[in-house]
Protein backbone atom coordinates (compact mmCIF):
# COMPACT_ATOMS: atom_id res chain seq x y z
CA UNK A 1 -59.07 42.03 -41.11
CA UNK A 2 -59.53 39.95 -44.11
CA UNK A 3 -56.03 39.17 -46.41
CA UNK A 4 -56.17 40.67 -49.59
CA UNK A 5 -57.07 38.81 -52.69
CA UNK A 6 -53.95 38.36 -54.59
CA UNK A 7 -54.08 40.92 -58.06
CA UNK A 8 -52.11 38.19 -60.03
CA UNK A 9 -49.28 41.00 -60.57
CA UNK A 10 -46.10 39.72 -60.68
CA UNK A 11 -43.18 39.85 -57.86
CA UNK A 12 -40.44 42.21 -58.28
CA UNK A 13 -38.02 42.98 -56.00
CA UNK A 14 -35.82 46.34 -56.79
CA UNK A 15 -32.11 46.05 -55.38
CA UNK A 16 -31.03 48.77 -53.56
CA UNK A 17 -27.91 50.63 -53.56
CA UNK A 18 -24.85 49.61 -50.73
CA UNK A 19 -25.29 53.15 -49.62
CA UNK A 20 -28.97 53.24 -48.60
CA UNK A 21 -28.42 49.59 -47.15
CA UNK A 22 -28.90 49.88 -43.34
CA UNK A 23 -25.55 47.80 -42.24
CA UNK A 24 -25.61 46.47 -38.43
CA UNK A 25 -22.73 46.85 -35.95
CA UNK A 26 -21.27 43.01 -35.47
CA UNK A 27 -19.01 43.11 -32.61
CA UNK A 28 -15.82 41.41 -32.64
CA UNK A 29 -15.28 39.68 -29.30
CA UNK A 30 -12.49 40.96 -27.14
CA UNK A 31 -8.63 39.61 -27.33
CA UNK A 32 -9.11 36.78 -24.15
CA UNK A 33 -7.04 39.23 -21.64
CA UNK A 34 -6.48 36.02 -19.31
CA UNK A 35 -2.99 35.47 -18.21
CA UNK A 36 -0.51 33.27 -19.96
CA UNK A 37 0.77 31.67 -16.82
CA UNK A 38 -2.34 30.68 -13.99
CA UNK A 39 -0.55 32.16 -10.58
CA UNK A 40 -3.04 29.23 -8.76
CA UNK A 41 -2.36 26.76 -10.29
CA UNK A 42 1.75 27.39 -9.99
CA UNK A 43 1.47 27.69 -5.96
CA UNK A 44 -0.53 24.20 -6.02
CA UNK A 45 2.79 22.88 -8.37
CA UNK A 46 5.16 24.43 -5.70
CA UNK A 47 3.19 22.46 -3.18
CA UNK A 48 4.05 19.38 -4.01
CA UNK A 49 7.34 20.14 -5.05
CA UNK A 50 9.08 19.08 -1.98
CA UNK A 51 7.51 15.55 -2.51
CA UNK A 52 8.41 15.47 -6.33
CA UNK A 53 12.12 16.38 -5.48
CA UNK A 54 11.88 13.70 -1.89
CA UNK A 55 10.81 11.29 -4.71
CA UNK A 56 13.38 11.73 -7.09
CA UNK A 57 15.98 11.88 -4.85
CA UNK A 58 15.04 8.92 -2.58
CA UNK A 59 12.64 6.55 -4.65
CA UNK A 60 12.92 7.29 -8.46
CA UNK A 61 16.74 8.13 -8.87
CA UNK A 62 18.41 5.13 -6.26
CA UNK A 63 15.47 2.51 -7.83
CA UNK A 64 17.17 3.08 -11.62
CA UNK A 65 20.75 3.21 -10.30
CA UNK A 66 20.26 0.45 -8.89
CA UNK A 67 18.27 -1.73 -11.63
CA UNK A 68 21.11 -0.56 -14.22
CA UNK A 69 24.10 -1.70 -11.94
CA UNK A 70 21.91 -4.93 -11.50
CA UNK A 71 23.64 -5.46 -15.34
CA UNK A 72 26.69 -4.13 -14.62
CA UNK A 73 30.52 -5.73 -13.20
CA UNK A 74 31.81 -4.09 -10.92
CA UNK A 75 34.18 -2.44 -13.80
CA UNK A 76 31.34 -1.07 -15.56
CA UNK A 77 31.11 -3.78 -18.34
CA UNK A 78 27.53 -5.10 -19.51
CA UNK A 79 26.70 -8.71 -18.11
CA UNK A 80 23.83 -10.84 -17.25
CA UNK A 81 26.07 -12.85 -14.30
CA UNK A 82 24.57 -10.85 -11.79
CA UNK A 83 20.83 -12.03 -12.28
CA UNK A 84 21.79 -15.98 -13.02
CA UNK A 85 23.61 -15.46 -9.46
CA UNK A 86 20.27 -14.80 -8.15
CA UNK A 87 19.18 -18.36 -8.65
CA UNK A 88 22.17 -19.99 -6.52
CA UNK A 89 20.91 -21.68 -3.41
CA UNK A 90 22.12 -19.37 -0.77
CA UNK A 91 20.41 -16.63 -2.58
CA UNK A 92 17.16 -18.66 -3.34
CA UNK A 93 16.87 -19.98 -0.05
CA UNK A 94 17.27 -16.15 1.63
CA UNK A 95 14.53 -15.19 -1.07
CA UNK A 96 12.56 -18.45 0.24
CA UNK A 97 12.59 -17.70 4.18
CA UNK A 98 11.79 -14.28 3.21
CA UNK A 99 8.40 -15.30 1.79
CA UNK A 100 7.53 -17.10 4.01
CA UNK A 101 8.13 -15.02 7.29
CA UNK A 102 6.35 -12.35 5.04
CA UNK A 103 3.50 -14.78 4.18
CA UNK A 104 2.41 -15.56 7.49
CA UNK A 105 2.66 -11.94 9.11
CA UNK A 106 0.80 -10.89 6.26
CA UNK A 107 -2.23 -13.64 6.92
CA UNK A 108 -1.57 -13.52 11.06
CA UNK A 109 -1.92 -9.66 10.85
CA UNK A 110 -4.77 -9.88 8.22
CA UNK A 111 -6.87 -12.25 10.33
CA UNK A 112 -6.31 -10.44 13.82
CA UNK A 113 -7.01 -6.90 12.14
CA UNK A 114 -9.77 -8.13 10.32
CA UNK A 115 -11.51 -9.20 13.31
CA UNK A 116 -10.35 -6.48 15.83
CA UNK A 117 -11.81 -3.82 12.87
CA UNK A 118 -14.81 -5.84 12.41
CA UNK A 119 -15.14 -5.51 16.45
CA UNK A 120 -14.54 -1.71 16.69
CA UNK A 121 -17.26 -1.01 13.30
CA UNK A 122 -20.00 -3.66 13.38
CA UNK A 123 -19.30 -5.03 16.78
CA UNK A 124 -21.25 -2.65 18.63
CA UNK A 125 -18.68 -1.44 20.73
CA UNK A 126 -18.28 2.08 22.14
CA UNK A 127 -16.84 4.91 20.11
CA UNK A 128 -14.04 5.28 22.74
CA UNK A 129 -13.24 1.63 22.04
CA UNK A 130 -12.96 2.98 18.25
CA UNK A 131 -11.08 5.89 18.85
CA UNK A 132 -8.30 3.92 21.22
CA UNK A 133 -7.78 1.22 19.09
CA UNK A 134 -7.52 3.72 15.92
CA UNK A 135 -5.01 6.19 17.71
CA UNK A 136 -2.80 2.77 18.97
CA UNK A 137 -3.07 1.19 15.15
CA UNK A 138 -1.84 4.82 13.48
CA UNK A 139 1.15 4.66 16.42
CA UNK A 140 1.86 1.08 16.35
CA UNK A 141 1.83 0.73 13.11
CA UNK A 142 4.55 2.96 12.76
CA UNK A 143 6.66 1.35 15.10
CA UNK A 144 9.22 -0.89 13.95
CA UNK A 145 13.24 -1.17 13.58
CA UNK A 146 15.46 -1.07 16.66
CA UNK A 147 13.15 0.07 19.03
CA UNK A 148 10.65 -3.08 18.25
CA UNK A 149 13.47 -5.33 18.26
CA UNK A 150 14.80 -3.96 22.06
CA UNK A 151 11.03 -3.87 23.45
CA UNK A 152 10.71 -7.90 21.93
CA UNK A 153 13.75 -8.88 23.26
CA UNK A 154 12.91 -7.02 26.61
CA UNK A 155 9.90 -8.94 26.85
CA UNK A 156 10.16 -12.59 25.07
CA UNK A 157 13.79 -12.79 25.07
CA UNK A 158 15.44 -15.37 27.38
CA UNK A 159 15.93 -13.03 30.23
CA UNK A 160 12.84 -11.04 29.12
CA UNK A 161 9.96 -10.00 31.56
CA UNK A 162 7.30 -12.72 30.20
CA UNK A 163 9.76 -15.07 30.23
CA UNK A 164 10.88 -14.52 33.73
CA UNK A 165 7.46 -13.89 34.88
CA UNK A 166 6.36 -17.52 33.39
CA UNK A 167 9.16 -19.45 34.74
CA UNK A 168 9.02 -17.79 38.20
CA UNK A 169 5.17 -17.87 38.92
CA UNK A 170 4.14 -20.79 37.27
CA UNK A 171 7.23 -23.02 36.58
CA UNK A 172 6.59 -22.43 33.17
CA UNK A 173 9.75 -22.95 30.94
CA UNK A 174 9.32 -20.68 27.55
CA UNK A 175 12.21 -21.57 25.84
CA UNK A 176 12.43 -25.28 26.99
CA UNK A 177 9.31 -25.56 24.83
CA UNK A 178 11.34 -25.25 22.02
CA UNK A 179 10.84 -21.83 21.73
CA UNK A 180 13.12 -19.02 20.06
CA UNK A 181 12.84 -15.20 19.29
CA UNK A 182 15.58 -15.36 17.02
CA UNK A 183 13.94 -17.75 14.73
CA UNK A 184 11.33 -17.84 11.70
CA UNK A 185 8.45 -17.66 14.07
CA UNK A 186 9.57 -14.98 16.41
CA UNK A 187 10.73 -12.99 13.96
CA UNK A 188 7.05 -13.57 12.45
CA UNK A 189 5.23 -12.70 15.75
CA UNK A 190 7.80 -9.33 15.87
CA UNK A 191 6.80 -8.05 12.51
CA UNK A 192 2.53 -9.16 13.30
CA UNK A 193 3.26 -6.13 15.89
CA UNK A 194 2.84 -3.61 13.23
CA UNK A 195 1.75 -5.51 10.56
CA UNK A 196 -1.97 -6.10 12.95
CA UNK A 197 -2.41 -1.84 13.52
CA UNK A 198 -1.77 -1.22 9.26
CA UNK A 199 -4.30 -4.29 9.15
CA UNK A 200 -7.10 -2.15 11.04
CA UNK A 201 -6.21 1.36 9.92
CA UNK A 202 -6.73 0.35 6.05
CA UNK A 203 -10.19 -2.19 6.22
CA UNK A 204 -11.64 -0.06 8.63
CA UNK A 205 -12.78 2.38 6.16
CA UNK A 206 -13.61 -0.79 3.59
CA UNK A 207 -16.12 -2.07 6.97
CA UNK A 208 -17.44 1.80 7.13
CA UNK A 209 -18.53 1.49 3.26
CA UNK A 210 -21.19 -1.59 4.33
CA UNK A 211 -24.58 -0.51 4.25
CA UNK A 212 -27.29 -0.99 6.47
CA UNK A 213 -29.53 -1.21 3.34
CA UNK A 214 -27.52 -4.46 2.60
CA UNK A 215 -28.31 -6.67 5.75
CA UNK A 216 -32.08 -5.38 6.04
CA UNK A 217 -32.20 -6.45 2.44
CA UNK A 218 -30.73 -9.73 3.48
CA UNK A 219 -32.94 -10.55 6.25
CA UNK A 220 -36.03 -9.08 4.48
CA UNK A 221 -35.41 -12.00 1.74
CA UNK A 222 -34.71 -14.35 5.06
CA UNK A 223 -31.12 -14.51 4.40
CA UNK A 224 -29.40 -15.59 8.11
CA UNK A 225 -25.97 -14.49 9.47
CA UNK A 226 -24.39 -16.74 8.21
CA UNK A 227 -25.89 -16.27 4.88
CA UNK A 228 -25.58 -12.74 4.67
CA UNK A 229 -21.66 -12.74 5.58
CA UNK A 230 -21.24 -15.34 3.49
CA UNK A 231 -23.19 -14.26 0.05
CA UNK A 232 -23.06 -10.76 0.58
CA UNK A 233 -20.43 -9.39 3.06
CA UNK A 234 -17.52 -11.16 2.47
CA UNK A 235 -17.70 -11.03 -1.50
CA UNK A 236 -18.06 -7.38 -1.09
CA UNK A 237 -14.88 -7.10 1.36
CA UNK A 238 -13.27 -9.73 -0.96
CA UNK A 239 -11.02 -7.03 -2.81
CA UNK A 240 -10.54 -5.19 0.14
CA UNK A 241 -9.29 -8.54 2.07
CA UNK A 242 -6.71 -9.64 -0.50
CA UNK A 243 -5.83 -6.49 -1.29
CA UNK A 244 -4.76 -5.91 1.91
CA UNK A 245 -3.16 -8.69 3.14
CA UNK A 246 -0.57 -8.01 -0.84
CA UNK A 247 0.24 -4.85 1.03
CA UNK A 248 1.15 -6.37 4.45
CA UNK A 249 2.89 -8.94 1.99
CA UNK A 250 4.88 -6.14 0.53
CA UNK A 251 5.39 -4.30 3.85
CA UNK A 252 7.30 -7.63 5.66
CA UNK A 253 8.91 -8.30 2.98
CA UNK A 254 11.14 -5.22 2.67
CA UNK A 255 11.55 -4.65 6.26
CA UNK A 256 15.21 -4.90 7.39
CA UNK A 257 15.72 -2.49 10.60
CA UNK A 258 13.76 -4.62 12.77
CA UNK A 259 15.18 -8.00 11.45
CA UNK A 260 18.75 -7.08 11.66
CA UNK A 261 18.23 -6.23 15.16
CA UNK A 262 16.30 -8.69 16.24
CA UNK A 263 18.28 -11.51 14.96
CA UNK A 264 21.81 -9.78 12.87
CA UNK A 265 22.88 -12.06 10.84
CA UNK A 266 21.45 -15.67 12.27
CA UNK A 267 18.41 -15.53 9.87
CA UNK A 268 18.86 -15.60 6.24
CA UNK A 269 16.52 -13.48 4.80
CA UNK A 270 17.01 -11.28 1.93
CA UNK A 271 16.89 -7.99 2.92
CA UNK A 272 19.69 -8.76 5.52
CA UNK A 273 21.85 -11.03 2.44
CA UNK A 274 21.49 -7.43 0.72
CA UNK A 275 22.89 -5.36 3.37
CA UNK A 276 26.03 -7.72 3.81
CA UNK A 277 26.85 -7.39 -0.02
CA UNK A 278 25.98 -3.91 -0.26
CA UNK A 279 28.04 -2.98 3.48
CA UNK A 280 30.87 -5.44 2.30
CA UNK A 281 31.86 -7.59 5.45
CA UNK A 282 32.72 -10.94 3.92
CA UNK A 283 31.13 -10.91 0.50
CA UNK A 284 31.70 -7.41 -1.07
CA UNK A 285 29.72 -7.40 -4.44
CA UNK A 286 27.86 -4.10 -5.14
CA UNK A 287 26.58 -5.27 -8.01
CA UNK A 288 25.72 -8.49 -7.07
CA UNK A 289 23.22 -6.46 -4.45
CA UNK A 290 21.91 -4.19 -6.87
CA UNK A 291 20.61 -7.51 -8.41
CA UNK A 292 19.25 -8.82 -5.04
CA UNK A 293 17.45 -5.24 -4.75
CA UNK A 294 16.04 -5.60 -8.07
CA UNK A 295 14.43 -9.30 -7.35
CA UNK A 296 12.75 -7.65 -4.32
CA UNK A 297 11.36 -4.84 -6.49
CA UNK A 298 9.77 -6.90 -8.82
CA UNK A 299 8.15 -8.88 -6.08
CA UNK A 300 7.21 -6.17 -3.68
CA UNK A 301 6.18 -3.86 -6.75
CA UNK A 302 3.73 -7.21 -7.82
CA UNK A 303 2.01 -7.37 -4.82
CA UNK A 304 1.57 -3.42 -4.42
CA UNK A 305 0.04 -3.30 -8.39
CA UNK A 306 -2.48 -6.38 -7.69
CA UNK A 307 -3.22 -4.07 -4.40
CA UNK A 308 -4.24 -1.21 -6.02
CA UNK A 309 -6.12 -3.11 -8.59
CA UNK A 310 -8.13 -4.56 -6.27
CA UNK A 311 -8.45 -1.25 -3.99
CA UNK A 312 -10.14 0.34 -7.38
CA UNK A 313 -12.41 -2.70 -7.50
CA UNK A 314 -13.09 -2.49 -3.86
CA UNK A 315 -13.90 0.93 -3.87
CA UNK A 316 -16.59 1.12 -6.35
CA UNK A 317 -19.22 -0.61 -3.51
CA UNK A 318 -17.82 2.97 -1.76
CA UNK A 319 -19.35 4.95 -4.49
């Protein structure tokens, strides 16, 4: 149907009363009748709330009673004496032989694991190879203290089964070599006992994360083994590497159970130096400890920070 022509009369428009207006219904939304208080989300809170109060009582609430008495005399008054005492040479050199028995577990354990991990992933060896070695690492690594002191000394000590066997079947004289369990490098080769399985358990998953995608890429470009490993792998597994080998650092570094049984008081590391002042045998200074416990918190709390900053980097070739 054709429009109409327009009849050039003007517009109007007539207002109409309120009353003959037809008004529509607008609905208020309901008052939200969701609880105040999500009953979910408080049982996942109670969850962890044996590990907040574990924390607090164990980590949190020792760590700042101890970094405040670090400041403290032994009468309660505020002085720095405690932290210059830190930098006397008995101290520094316990602080020294520390580092360095932690140093080379860490790298000992680092290298072994790495290639025992790379073995069980990329090696092409069968999943019940795998499965044994992970099942040992998550046991071994575990193991420390007195009962990894008694089972060293039971076998490398001087009347220890190796030792025995060596010098009875092939004339072989351990200890005449110069030789010593109860020295820097037997104390090293006692803590690379569970400082090897922590090595495998945590850069096994890292060795899991390579793709296949990778090497065929590699090799499709003409890339050798070499090559690849070289401009691909090991840049990738970089992070994961140093990372690791901070937290093996770290993990040496504060171990005392299996160092003051393996060796007492014959090896001057720090953790045992602490235990004498905090115990009180000859040199009875509380405070003087707390001070000694603080050094080793900054040094072990450094290493674990630039671990976890390199775990994030690490993880985003996981993604």
């Amino acid at each position: 149907m054709p429009p109409r022509p327009y009849s050039g009369e003007a517009f109007s428009f007539t207002p109409r009363p309120p009353d003959e207006l037809c008004m529509s219904t607008v609905s208020t939304p309901l008052a939200s009748t969701a609880p105040l208080i999500n009953k979910d989300r408080v049982i996942d809170w109670l969850g962890i709330l044996p590990f907040v109060i574990f924390a607090l009582l164990f980590l949190i609430i020792p760590t700042l009673y101890l970094v405040v008495g670090a400041f403290l005399t032994p009468e309660g008054e505020f002085t720095f004496k405690n932290i210059g005492d830190l930098f006397t040479p008995s101290i520094m050199s316990a602080y020294w032989i520390s580092i360095r028995v932690s140093v080379a577990s860490a790298l000992g354990g680092a290298l072994i694991g790495f290639f025992l991990a790379w073995a069980v992933v990329l090696g092409g060896l069968p999943s019940s190879v795998r499965s044994t070695l992970l099942t040992f690492s998550g046991v071994a690594s575990n193991f420390a203290g007195v009962p990894l002191a008694f089972s060293f000394l039971a076998t490398l000590g001087r009347t220890g089964l190796v030792t025995i066997f060596l010098r009875d079947w092939f004339g072989f004289n351990l200890y005449g070599t110069g030789f010593n369990l109860l020295s820097f490098f037997g104390l090293t080769i006692t803590y690379m006992y569970f400082q090897i399985p922590l090595m495998v358990l945590i850069l096994t998953p890292a060795l899991d994360g390579m793709k296949k995608e990778w090497r065929e890429a590699a090799e499709i470009l003409g890339a050798t083994n070499r090559q690849y490993w070289t401009m691909v792998a090991l840049p990738i597994l970089w992070p994961s590497l140093l990372g690791t080998t901070l937290l093996l650092f770290a993990n040496a570094f504060g171990a005392i159970a299996t160092a003051y049984a393996l060796t007492g008081s014959s090896l001057n590391i720090v953790p045992i130096l602490l235990y004498a002042q905090i115990r009180g045998d000859v040199l009875h200074n509380p405070n003087l400890g707390y001070a000694i416990a603080l050094g080793m918190i900054v040094i072990t709390g450094v290493s674990n920070v630039l671990y976890l900053m390199l775990r994030m980097r690490a993880e985003r070739w996981q993604k």
